[in-house]
PDB file of N, CA and C in Angstrom:
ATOM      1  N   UNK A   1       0.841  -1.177   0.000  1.00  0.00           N
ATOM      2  CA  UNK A   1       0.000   0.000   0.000  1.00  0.00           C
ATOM      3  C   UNK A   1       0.886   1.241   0.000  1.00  0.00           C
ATOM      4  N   UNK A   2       0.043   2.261  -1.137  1.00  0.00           N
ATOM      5  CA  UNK A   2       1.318   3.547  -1.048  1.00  0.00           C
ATOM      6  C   UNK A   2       1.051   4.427   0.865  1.00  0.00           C
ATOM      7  N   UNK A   3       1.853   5.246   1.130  1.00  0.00           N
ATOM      8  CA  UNK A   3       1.779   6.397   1.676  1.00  0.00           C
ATOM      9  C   UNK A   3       0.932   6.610   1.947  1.00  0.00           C
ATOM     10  N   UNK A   4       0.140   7.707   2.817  1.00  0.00           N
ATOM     11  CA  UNK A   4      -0.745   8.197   2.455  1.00  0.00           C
ATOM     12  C   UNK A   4      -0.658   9.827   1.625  1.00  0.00           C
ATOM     13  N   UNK A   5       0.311  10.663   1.302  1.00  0.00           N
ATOM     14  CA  UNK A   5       1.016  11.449   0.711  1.00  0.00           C
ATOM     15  C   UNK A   5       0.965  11.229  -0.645  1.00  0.00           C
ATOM     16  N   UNK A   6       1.255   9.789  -1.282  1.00  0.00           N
ATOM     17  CA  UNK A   6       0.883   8.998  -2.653  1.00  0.00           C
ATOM     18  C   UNK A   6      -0.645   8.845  -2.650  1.00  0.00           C
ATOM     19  N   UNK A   7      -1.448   9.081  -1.967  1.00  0.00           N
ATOM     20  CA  UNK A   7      -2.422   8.416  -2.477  1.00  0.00           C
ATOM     21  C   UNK A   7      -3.486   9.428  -2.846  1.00  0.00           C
ATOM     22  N   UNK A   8      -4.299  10.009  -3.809  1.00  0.00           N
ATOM     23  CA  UNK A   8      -5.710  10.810  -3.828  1.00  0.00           C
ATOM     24  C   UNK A   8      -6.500  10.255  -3.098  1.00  0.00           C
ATOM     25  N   UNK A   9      -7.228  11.231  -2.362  1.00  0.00           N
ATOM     26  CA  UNK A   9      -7.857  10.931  -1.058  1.00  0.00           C
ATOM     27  C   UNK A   9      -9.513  11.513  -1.149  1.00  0.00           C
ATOM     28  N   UNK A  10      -9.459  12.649  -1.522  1.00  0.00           N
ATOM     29  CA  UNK A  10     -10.726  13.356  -1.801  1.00  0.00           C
ATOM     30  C   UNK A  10     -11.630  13.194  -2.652  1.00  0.00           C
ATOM     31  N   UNK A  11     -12.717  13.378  -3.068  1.00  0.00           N
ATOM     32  CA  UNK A  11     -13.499  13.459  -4.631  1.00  0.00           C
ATOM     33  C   UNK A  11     -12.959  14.177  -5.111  1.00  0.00           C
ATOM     34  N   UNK A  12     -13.042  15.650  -4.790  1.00  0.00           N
ATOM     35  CA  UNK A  12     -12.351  16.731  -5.241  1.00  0.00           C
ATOM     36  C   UNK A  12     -10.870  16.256  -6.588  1.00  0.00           C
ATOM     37  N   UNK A  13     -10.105  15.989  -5.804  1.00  0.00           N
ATOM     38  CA  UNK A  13      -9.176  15.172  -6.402  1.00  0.00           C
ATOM     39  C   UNK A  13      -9.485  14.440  -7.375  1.00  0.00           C
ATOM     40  N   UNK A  14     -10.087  13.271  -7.330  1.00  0.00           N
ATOM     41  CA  UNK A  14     -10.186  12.054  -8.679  1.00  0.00           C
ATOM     42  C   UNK A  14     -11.677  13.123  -9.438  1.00  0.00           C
ATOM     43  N   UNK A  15     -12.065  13.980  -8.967  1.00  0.00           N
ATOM     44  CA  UNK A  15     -13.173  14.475  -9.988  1.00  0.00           C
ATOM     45  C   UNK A  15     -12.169  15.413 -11.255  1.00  0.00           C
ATOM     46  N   UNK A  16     -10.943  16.470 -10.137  1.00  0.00           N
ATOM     47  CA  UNK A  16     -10.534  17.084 -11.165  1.00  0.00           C
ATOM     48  C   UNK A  16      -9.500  16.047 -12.065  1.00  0.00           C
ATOM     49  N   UNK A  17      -8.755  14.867 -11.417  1.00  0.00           N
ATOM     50  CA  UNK A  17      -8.189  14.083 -12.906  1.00  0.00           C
ATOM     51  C   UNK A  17      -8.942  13.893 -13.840  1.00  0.00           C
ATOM     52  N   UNK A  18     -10.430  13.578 -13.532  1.00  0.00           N
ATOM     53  CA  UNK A  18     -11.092  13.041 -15.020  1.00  0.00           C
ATOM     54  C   UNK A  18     -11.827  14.059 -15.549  1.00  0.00           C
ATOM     55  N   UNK A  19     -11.897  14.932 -15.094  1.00  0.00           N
ATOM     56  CA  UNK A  19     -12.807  16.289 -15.711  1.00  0.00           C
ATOM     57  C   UNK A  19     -11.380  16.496 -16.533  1.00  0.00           C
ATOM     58  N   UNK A  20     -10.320  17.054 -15.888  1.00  0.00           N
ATOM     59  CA  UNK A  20      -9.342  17.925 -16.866  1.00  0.00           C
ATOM     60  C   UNK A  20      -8.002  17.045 -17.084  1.00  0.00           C
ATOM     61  N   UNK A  21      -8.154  16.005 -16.522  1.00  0.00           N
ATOM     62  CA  UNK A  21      -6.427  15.270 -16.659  1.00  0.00           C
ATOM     63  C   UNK A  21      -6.576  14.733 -18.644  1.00  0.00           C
ATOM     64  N   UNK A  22      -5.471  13.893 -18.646  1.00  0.00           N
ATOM     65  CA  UNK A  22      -5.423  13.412 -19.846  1.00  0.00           C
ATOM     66  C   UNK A  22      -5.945  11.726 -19.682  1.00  0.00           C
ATOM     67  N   UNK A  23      -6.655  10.982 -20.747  1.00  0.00           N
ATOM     68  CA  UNK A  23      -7.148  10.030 -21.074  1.00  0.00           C
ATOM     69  C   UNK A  23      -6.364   8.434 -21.575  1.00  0.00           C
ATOM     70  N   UNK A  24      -5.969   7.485 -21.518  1.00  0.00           N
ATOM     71  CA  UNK A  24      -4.980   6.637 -21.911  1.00  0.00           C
ATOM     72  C   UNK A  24      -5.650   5.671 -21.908  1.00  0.00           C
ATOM     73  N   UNK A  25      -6.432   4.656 -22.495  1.00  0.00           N
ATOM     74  CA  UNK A  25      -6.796   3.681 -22.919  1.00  0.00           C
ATOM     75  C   UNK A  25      -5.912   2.102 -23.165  1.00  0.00           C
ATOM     76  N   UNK A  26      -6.033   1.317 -22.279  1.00  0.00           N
ATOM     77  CA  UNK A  26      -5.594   0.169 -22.151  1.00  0.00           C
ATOM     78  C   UNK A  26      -6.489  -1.530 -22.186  1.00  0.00           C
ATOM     79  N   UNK A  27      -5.685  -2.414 -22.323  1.00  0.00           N
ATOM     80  CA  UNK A  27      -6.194  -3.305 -22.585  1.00  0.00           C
ATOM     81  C   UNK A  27      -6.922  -3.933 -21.343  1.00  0.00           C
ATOM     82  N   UNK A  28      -6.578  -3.625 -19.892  1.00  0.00           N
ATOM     83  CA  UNK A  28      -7.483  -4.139 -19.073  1.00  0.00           C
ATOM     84  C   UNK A  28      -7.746  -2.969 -18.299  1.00  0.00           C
ATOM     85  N   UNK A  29      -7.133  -1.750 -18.700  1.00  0.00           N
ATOM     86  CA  UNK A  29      -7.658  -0.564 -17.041  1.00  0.00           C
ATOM     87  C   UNK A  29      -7.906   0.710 -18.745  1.00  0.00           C
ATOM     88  N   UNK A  30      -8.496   1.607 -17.479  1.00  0.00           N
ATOM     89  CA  UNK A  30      -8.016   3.184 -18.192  1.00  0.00           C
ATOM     90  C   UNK A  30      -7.159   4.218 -17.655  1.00  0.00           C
ATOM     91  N   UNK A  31      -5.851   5.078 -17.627  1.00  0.00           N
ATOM     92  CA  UNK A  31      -5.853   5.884 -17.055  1.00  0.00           C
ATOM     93  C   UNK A  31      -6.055   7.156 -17.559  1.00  0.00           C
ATOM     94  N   UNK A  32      -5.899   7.985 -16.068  1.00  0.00           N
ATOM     95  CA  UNK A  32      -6.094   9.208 -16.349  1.00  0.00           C
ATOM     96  C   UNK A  32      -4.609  10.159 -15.706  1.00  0.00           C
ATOM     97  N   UNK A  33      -4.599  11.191 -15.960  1.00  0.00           N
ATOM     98  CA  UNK A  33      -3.763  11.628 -15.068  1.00  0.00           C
ATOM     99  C   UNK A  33      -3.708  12.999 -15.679  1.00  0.00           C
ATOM    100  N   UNK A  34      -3.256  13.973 -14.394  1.00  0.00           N
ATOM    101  CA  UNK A  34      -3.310  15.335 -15.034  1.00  0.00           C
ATOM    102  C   UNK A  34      -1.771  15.958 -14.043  1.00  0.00           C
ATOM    103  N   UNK A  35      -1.409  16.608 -15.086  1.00  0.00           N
ATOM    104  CA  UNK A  35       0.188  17.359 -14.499  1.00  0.00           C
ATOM    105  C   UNK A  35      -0.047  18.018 -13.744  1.00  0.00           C
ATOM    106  N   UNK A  36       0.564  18.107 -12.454  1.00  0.00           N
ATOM    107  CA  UNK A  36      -0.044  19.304 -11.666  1.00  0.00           C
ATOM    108  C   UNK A  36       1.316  20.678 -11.946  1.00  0.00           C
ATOM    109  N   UNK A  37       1.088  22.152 -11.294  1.00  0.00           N
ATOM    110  CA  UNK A  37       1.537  23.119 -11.491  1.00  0.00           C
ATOM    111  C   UNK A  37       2.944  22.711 -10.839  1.00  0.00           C
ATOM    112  N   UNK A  38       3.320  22.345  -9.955  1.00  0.00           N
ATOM    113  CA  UNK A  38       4.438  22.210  -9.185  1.00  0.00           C
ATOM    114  C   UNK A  38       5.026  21.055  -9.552  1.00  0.00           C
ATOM    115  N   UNK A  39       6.090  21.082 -10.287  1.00  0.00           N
ATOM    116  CA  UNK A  39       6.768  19.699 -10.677  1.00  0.00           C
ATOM    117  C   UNK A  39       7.849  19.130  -9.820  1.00  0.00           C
ATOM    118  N   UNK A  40       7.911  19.615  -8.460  1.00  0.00           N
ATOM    119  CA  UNK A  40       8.352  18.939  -7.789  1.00  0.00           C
ATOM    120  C   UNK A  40       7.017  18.588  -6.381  1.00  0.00           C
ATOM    121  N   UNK A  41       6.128  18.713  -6.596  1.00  0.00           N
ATOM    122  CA  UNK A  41       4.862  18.050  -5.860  1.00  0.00           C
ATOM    123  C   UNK A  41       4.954  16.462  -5.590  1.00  0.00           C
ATOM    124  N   UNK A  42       4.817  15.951  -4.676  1.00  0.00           N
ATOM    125  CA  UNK A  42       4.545  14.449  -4.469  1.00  0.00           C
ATOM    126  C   UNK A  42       3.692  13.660  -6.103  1.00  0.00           C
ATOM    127  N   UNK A  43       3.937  12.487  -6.426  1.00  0.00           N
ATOM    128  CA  UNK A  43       2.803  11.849  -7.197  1.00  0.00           C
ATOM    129  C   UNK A  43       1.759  11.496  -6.451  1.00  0.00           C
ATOM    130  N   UNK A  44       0.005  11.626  -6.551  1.00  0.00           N
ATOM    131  CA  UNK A  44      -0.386  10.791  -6.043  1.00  0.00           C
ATOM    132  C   UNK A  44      -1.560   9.858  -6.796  1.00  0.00           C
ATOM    133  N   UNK A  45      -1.686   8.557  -6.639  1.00  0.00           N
ATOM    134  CA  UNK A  45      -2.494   7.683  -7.593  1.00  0.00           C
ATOM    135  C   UNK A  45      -3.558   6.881  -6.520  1.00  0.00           C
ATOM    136  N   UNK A  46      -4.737   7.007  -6.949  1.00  0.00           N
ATOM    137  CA  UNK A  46      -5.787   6.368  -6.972  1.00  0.00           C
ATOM    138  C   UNK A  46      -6.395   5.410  -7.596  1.00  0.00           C
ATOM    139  N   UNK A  47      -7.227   4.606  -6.715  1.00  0.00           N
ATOM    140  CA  UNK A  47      -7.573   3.309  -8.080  1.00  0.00           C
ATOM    141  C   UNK A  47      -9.456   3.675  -7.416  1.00  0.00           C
ATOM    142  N   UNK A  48      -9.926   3.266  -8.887  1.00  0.00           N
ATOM    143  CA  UNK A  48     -11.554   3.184  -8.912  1.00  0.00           C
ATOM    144  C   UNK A  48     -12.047   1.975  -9.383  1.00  0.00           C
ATOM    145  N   UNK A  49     -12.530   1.586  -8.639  1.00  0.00           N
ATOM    146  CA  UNK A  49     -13.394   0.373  -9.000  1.00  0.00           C
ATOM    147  C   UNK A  49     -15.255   0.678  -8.673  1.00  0.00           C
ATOM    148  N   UNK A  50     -16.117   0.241  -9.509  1.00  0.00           N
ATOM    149  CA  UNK A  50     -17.448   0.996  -9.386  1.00  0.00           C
ATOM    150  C   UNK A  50     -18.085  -0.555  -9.022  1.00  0.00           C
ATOM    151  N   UNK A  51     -19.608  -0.151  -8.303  1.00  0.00           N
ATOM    152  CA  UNK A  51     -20.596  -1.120  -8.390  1.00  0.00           C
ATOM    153  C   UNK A  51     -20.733  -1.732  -9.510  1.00  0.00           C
ATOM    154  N   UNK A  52     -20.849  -1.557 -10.797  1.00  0.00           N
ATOM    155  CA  UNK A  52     -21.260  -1.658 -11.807  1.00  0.00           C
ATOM    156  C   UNK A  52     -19.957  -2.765 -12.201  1.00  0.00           C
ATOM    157  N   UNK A  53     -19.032  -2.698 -11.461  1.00  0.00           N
ATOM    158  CA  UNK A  53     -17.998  -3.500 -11.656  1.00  0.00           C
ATOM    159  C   UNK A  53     -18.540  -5.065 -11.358  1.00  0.00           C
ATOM    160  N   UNK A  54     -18.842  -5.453 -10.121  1.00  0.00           N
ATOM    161  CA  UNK A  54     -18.802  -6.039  -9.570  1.00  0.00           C
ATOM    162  C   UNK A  54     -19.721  -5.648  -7.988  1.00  0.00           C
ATOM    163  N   UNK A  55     -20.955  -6.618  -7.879  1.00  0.00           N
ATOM    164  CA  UNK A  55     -21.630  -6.260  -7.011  1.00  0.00           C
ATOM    165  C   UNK A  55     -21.280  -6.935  -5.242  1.00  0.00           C
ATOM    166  N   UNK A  56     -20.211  -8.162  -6.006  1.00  0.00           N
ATOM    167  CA  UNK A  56     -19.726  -8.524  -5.158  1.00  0.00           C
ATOM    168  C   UNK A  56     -18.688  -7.612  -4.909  1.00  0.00           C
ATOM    169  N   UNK A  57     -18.235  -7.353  -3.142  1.00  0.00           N
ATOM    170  CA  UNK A  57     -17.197  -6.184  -2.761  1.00  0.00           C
ATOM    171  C   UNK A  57     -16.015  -6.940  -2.589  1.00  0.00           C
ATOM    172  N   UNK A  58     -15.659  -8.310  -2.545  1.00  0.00           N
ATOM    173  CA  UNK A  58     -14.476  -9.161  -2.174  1.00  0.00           C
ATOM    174  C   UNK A  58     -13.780  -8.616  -3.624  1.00  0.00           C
ATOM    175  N   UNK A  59     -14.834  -9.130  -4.781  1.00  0.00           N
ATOM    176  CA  UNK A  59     -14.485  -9.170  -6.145  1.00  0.00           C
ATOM    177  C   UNK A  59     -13.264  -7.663  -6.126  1.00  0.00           C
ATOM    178  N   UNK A  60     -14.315  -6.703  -6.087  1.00  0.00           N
ATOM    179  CA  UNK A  60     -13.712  -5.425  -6.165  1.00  0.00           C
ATOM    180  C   UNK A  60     -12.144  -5.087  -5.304  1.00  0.00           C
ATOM    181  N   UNK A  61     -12.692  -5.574  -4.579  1.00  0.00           N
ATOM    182  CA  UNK A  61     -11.631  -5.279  -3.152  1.00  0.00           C
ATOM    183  C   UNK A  61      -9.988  -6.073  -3.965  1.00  0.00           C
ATOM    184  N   UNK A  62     -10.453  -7.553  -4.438  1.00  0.00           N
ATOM    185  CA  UNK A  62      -9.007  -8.426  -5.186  1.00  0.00           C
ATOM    186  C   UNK A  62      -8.607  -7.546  -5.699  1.00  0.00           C
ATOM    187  N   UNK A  63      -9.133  -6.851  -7.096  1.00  0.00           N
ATOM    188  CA  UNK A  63      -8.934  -6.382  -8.330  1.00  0.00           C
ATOM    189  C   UNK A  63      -8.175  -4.530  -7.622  1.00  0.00           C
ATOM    190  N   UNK A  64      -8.676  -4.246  -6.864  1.00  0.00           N
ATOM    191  CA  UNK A  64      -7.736  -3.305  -6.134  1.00  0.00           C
ATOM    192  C   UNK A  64      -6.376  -3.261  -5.814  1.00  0.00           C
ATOM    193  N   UNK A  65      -6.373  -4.597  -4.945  1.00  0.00           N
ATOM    194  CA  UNK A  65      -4.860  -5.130  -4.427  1.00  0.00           C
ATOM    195  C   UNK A  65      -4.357  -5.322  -5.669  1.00  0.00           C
ATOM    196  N   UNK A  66      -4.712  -5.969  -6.656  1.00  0.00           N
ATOM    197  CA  UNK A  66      -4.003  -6.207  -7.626  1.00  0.00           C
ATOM    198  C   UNK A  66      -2.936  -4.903  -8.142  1.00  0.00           C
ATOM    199  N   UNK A  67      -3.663  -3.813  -8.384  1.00  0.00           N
ATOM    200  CA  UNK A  67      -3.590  -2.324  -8.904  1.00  0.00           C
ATOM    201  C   UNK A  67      -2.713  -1.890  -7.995  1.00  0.00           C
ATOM    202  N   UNK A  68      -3.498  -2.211  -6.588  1.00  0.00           N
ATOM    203  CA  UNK A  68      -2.041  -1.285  -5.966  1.00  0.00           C
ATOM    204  C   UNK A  68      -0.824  -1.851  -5.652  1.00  0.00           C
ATOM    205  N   UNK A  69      -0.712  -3.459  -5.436  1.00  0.00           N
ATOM    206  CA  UNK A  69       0.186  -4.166  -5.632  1.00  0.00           C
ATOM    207  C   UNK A  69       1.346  -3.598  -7.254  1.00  0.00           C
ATOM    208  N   UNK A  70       0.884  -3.629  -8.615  1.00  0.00           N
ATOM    209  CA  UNK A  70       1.736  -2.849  -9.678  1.00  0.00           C
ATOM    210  C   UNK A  70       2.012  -1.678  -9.207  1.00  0.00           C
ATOM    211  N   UNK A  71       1.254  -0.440  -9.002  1.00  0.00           N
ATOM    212  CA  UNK A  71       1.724   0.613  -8.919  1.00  0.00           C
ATOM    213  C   UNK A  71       2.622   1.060  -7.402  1.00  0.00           C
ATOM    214  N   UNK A  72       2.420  -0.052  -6.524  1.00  0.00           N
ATOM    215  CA  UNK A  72       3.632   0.099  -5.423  1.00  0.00           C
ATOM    216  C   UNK A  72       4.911  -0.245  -6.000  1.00  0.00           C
ATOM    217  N   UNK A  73       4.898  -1.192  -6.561  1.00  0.00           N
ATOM    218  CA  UNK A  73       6.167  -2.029  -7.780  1.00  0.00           C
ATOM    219  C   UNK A  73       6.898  -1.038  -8.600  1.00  0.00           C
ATOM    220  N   UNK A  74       6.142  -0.075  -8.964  1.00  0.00           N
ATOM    221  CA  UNK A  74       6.226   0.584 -10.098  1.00  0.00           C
ATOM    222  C   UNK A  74       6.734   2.243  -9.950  1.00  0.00           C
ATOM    223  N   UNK A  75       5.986   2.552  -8.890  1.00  0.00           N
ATOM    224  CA  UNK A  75       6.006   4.093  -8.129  1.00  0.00           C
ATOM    225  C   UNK A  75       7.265   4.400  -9.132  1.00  0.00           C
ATOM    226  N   UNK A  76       8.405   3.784  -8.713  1.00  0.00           N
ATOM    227  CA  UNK A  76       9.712   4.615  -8.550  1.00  0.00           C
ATOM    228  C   UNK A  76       9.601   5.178 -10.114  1.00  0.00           C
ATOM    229  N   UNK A  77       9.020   3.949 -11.238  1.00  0.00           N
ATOM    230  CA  UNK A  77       9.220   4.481 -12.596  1.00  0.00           C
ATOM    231  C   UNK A  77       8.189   5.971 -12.658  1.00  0.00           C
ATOM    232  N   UNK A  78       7.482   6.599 -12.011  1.00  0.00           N
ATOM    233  CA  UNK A  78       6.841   7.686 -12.306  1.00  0.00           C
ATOM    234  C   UNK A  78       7.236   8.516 -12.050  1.00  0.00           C
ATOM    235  N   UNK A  79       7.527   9.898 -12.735  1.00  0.00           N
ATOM    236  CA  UNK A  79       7.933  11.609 -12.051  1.00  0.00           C
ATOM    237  C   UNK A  79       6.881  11.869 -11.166  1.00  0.00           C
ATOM    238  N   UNK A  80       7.376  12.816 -10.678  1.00  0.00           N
ATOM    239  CA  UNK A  80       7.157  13.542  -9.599  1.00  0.00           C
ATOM    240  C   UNK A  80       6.089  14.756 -10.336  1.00  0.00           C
ATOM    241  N   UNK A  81       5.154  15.244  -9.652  1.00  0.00           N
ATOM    242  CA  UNK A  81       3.994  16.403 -10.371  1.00  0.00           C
ATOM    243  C   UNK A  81       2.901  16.190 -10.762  1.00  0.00           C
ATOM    244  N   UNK A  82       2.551  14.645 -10.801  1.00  0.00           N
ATOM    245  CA  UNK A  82       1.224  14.253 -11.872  1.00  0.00           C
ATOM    246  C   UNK A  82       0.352  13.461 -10.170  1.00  0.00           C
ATOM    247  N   UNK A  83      -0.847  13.696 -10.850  1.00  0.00           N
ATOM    248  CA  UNK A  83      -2.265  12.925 -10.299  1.00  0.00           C
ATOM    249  C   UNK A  83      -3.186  11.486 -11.656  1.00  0.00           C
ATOM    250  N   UNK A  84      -2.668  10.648 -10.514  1.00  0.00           N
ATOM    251  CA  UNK A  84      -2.869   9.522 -11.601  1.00  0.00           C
ATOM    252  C   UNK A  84      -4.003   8.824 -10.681  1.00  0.00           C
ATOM    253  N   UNK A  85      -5.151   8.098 -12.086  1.00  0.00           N
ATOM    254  CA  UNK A  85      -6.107   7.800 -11.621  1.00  0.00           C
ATOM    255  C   UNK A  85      -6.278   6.450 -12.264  1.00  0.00           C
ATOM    256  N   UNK A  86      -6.621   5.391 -11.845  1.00  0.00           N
ATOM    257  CA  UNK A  86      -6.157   4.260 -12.573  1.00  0.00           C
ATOM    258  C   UNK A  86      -8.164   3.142 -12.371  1.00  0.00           C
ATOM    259  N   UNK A  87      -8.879   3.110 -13.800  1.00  0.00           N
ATOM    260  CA  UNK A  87      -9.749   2.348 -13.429  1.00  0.00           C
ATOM    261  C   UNK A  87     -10.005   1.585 -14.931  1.00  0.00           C
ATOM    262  N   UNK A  88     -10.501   0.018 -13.842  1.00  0.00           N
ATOM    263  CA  UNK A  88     -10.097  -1.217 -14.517  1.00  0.00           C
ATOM    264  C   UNK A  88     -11.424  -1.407 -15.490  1.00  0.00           C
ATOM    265  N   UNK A  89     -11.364  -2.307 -16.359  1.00  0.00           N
ATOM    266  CA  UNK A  89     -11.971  -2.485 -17.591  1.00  0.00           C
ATOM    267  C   UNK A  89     -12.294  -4.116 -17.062  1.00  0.00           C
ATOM    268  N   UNK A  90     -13.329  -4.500 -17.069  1.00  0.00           N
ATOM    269  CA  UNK A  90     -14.581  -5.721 -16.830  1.00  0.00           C
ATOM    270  C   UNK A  90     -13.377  -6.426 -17.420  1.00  0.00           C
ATOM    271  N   UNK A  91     -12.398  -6.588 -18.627  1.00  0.00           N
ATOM    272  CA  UNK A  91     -11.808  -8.088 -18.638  1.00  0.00           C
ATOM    273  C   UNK A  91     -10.635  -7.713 -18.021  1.00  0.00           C
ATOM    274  N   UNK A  92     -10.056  -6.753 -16.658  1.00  0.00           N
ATOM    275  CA  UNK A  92      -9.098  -7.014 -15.734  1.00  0.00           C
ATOM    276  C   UNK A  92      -9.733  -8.383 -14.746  1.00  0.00           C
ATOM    277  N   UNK A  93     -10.541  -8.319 -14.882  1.00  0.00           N
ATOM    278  CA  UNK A  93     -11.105  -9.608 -13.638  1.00  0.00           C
ATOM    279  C   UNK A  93     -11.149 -10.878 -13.840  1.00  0.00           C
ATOM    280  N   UNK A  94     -10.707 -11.275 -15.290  1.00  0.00           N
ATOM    281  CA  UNK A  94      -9.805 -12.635 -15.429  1.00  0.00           C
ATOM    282  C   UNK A  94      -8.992 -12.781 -15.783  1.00  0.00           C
ATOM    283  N   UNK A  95      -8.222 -11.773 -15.888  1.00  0.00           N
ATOM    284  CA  UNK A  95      -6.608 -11.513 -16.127  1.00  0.00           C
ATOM    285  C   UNK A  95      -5.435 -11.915 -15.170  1.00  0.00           C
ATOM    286  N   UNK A  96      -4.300 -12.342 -15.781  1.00  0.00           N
ATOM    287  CA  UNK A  96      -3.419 -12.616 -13.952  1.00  0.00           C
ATOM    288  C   UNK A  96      -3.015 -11.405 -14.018  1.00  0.00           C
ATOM    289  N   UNK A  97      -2.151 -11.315 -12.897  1.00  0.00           N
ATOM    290  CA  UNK A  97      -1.641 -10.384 -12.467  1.00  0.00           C
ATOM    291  C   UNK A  97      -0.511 -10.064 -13.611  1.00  0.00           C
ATOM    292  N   UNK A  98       0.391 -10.796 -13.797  1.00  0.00           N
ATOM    293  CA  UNK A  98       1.583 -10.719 -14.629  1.00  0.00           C
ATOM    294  C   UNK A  98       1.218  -9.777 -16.034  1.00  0.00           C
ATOM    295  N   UNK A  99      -0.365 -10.348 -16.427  1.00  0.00           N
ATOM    296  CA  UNK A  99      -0.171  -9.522 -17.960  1.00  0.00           C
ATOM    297  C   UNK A  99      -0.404  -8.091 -17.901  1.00  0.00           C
ATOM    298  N   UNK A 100      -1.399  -8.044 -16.645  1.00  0.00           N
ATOM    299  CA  UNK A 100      -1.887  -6.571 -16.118  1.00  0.00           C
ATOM    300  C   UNK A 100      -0.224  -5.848 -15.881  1.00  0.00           C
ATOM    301  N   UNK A 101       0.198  -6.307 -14.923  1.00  0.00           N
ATOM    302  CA  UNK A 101       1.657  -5.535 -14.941  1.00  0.00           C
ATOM    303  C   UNK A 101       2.700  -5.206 -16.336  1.00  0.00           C
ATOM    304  N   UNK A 102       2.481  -6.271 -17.069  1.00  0.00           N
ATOM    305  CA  UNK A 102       2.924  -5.790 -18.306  1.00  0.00           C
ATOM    306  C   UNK A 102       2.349  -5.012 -18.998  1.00  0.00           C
ATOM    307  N   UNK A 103       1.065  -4.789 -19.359  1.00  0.00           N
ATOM    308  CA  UNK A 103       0.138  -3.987 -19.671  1.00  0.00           C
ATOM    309  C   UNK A 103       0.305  -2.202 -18.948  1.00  0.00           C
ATOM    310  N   UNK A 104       0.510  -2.576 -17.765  1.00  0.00           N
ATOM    311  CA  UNK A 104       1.052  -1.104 -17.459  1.00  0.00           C
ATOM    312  C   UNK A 104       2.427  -1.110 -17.765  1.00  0.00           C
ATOM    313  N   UNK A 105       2.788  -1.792 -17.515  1.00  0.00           N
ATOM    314  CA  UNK A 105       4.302  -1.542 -18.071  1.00  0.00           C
ATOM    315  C   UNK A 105       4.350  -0.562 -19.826  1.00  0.00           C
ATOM    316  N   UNK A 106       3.808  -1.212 -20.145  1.00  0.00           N
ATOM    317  CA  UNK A 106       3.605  -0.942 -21.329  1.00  0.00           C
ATOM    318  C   UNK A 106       3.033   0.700 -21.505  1.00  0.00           C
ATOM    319  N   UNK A 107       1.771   1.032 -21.230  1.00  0.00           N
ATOM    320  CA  UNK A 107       1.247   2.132 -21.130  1.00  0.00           C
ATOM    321  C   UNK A 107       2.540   3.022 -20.258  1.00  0.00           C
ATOM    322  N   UNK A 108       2.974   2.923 -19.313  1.00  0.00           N
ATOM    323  CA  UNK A 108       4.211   3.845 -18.251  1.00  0.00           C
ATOM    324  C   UNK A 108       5.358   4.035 -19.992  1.00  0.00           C
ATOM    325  N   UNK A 109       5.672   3.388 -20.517  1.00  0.00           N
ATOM    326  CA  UNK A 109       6.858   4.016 -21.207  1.00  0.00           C
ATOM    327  C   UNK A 109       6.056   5.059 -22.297  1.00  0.00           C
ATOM    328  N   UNK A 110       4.907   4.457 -22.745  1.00  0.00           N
ATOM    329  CA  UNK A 110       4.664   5.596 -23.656  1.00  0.00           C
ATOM    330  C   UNK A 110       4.036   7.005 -23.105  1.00  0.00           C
ATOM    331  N   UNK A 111       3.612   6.949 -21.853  1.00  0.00           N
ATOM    332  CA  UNK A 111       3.528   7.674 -21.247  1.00  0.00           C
ATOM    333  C   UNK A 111       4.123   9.555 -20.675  1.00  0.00           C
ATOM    334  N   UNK A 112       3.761  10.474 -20.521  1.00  0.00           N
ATOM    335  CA  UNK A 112       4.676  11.321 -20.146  1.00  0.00           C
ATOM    336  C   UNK A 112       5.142  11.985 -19.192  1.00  0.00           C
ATOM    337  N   UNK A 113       4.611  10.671 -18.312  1.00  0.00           N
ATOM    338  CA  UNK A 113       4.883  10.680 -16.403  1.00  0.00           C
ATOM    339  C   UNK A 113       6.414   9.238 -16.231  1.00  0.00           C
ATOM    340  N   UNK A 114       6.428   8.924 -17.255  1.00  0.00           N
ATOM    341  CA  UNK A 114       7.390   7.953 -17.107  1.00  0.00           C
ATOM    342  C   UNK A 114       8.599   8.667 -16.665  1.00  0.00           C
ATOM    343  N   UNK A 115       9.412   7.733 -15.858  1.00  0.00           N
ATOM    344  CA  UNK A 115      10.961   8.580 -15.454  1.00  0.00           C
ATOM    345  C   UNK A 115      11.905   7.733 -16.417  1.00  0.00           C
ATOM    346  N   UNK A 116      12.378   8.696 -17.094  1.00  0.00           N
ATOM    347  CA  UNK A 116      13.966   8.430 -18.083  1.00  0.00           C
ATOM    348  C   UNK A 116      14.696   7.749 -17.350  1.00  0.00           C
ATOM    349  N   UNK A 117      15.182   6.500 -17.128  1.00  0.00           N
ATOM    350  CA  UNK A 117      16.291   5.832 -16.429  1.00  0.00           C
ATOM    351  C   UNK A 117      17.570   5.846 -17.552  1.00  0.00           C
TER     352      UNK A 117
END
């Protein structure tokens, strides 16, 4: 689990990533994310999972850990300045874990929150 410093916490927050952040389309999630003014600001990322997902809450609750399990893995590859919002697509929920992580993997390099190593 991130921080709590890493993490969007408010509505406020995940309302303004998807009202004004940018859009990224993937094979099992969507993200969002919007640059914030201060580029040396903390990152912080959120995950959404809806009713509509899954009415069962265990269901939802897995498919979470999953998400934040990659993006704890992953943190270090992101800059510093952005609000990232990360929500999953109905065929993350028979996916393993491994392809989902590659799958972000994938989306993080083309990305323009990725960190240049």
């Amino acid at each position: 689990m991130l921080i709590k410093k890493h993490r969007l916490t408010t509505r406020y927050e995940y309302g303004k990533v998807r009202r004004d952040g940018t859009h990224i389309p993937s094979r099992f999630f969507h993200l969002y994310y919007l640059k914030r003014y201060d580029p040396t600001e903390d990152t912080k990322v959120g995950i959404v999972v809806s009713n509509k997902f899954s009415k069962s809450a265990p269901e939802r609750n897995h498919l979470k850990r999953i998400f934040r399990e990659i993006i704890r893995t992953n943190f270090g590859k992101i800059k510093s300045g952005y609000w990232i919002v990360v929500h999953p697509k109905f065929n993350a929920k028979e996916a393993k874990y491994e392809k989902i992580n590659l799958d972000f993997l994938k989306i993080l390099q083309k990305s323009p929150f990725a960190q240049e190593l």
